[in-house]
N, C-alpha and C. Protein backbone atom coordinates (compact mmCIF):
# COMPACT_ATOMS: atom_id res chain seq x y z
N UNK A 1 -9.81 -2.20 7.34
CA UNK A 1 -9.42 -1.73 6.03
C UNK A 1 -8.24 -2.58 5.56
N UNK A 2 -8.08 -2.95 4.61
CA UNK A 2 -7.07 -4.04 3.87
C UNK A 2 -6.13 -2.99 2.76
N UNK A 3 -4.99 -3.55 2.67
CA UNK A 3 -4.06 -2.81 2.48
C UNK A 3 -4.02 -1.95 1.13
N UNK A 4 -4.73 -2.23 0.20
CA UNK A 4 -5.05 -2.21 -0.86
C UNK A 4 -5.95 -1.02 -1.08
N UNK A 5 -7.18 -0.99 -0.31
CA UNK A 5 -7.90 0.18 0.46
C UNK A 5 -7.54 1.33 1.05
N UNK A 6 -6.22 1.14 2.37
CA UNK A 6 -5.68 1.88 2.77
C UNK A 6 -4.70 2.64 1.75
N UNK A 7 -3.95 1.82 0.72
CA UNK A 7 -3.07 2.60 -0.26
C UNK A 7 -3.46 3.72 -1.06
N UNK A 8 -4.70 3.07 -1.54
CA UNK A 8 -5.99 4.03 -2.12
C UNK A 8 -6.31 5.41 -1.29
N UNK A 9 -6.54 5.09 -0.11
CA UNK A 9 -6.83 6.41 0.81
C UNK A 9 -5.91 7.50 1.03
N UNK A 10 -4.95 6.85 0.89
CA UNK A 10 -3.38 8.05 0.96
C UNK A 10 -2.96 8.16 -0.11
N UNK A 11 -3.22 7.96 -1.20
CA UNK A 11 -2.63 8.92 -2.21
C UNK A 11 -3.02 10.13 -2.06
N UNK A 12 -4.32 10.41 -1.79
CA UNK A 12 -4.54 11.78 -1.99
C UNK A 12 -4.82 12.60 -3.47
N UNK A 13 -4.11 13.45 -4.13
CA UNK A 13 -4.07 14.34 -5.25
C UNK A 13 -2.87 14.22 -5.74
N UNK A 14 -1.91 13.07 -5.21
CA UNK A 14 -1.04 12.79 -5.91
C UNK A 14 -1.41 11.89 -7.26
N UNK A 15 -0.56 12.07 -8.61
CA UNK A 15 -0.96 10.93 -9.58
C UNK A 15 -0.12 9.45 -9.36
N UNK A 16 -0.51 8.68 -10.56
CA UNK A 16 0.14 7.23 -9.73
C UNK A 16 1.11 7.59 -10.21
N UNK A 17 2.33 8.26 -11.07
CA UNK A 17 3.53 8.01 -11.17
C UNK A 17 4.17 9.05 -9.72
N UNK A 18 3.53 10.05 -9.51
CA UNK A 18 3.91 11.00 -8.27
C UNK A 18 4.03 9.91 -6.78
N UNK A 19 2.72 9.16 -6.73
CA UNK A 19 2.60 7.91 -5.35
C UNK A 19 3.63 7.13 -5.80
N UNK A 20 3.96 6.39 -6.89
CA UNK A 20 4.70 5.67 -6.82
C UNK A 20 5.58 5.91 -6.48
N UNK A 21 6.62 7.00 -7.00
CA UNK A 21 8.10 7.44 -6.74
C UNK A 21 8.03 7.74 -4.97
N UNK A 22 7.14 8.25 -4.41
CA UNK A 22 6.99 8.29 -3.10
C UNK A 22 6.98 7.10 -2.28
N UNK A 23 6.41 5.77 -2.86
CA UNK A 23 6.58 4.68 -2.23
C UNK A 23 7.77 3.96 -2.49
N UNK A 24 8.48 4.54 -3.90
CA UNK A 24 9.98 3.41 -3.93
C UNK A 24 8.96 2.02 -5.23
N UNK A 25 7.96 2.38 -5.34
CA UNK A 25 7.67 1.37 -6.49
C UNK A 25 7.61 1.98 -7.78
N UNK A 26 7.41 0.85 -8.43
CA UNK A 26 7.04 1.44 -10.02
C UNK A 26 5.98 1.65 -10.43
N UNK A 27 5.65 2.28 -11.24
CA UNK A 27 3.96 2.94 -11.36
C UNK A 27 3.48 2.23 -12.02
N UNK A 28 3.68 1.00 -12.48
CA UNK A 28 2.99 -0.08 -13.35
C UNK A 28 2.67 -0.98 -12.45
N UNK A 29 3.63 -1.36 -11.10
CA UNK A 29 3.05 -1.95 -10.11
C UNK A 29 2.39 -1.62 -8.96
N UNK A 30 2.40 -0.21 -9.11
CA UNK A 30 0.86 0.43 -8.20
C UNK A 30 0.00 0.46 -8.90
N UNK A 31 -0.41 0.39 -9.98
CA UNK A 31 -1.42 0.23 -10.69
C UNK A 31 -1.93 -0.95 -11.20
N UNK A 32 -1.12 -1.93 -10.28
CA UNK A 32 -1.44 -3.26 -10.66
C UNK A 32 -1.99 -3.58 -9.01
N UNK A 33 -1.86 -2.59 -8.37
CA UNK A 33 -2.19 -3.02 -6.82
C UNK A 33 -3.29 -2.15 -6.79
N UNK A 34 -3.41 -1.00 -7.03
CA UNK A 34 -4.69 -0.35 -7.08
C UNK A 34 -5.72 -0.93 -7.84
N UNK A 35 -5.83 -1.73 -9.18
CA UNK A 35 -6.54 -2.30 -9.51
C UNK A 35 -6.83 -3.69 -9.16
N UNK A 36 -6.23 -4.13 -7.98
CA UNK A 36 -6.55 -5.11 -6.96
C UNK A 36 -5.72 -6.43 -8.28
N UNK A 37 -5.08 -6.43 -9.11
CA UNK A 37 -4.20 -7.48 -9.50
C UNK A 37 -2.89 -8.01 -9.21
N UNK A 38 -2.63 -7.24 -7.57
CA UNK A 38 -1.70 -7.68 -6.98
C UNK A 38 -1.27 -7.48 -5.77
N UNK A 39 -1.33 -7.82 -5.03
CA UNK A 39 -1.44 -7.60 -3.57
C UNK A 39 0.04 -6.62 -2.91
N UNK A 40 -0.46 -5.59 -2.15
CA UNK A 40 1.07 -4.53 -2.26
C UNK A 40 2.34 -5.90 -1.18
N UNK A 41 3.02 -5.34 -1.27
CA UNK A 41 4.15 -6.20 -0.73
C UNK A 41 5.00 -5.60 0.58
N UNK A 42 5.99 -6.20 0.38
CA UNK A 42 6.72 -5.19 2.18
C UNK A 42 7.52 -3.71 1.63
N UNK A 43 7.57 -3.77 0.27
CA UNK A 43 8.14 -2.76 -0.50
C UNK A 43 7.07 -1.14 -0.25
N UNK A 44 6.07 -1.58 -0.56
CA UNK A 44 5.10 -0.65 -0.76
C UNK A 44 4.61 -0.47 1.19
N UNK A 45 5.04 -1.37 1.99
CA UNK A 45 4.66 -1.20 3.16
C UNK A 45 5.82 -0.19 3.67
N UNK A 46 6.90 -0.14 2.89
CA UNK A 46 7.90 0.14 3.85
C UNK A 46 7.71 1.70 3.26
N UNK A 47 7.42 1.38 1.62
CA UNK A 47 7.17 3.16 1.38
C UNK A 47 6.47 3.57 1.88
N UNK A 48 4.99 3.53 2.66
CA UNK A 48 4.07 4.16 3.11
C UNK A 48 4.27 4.43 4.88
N UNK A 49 5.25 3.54 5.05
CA UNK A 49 5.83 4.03 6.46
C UNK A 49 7.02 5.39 6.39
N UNK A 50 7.26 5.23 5.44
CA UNK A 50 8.09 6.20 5.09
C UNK A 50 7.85 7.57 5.11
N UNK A 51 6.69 7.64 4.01
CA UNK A 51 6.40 8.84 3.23
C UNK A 51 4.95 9.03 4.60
N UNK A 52 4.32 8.20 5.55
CA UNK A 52 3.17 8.73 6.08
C UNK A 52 3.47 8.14 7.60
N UNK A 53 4.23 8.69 8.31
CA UNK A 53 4.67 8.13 9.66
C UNK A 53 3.46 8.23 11.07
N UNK A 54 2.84 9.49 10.65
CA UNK A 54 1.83 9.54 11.21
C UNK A 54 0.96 8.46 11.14
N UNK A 55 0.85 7.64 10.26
CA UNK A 55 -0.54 6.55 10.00
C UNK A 55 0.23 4.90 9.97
N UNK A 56 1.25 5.28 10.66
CA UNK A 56 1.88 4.11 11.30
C UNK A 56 1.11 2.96 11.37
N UNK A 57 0.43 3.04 13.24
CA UNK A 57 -0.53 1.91 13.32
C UNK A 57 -1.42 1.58 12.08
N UNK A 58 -1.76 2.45 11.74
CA UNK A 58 -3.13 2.03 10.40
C UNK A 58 -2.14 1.03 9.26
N UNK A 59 -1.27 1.40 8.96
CA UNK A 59 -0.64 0.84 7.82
C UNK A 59 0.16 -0.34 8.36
N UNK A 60 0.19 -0.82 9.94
CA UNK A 60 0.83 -2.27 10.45
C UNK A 60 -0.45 -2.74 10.25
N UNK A 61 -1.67 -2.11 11.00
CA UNK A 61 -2.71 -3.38 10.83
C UNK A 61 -3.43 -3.25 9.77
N UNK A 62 -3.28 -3.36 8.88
CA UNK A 62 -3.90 -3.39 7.64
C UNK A 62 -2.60 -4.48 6.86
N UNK A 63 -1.62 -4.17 7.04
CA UNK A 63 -1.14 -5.32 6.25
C UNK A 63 -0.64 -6.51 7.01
N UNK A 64 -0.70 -6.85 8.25
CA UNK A 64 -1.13 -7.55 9.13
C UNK A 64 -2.38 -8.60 8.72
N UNK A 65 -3.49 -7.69 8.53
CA UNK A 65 -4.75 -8.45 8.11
C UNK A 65 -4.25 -9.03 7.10
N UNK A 66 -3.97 -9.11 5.88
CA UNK A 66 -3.42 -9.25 5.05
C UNK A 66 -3.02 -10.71 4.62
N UNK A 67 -1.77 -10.81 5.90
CA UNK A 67 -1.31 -11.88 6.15
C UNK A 67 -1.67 -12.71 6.57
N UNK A 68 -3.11 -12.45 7.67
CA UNK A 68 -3.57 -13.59 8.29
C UNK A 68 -4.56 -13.90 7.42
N UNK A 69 -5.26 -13.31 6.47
CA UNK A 69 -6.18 -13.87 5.19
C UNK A 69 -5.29 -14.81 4.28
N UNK A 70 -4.34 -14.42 4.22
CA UNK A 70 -3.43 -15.05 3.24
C UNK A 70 -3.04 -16.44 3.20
N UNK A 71 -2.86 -16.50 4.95
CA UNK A 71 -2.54 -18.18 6.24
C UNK A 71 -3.50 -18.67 5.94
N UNK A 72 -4.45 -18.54 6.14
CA UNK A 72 -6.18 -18.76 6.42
C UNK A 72 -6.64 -19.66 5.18
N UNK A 73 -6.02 -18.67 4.44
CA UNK A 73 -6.80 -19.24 2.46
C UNK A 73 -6.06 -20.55 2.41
C-alpha cells in the first residue's frame, strides 16, 4: 500500500478539514495528496504517527516504499 492509499484508509468519517488539523497539515494540501497531486511528505508522516500509533509499522513501510520508487524513477 503506498502512502497516499494508506492516508485514504485512516481518515475514516473524519472530513478533510477534521484529518487535516489531526495531521498538522492544511486542508488544501491533503486534498492535494488525496487527489494524488502531491505526494504526502514527512509532515503528514509525522501526523499520522501521531494521531494513529497503533499503525506504526504500516505507516513506516508505506512511506518507505515511497522513497525507494522515488530513487528508482
Amino acid at each position: 500500500m503506498n502512502s497516499t492509499d494508506l492516508i485514504r484508509g485512516l481518515q475514516g468519517a473524519l472530513n478533510q478539514g477534521e484529518y487535516a488539523e489531526l495531521l498538522g497539515i492544511s486542508r488544501p494540501f491533503l486534498n492535494l495528496i488525496l487527489n494524488g497531486r502531491r505526494e504526502p511528505g514527512i509532515l503528514a508522516m509525522r501526523g499520522l504517527l501521531r494521531a494513529f500509533p497503533d499503525n506504526r509499522d504500516e505507516i513506516v513501510e508505506a512511506f518507505e516504499l515511497g522513497i525507494i520508487a522515488e530513487r528508482e524513477a
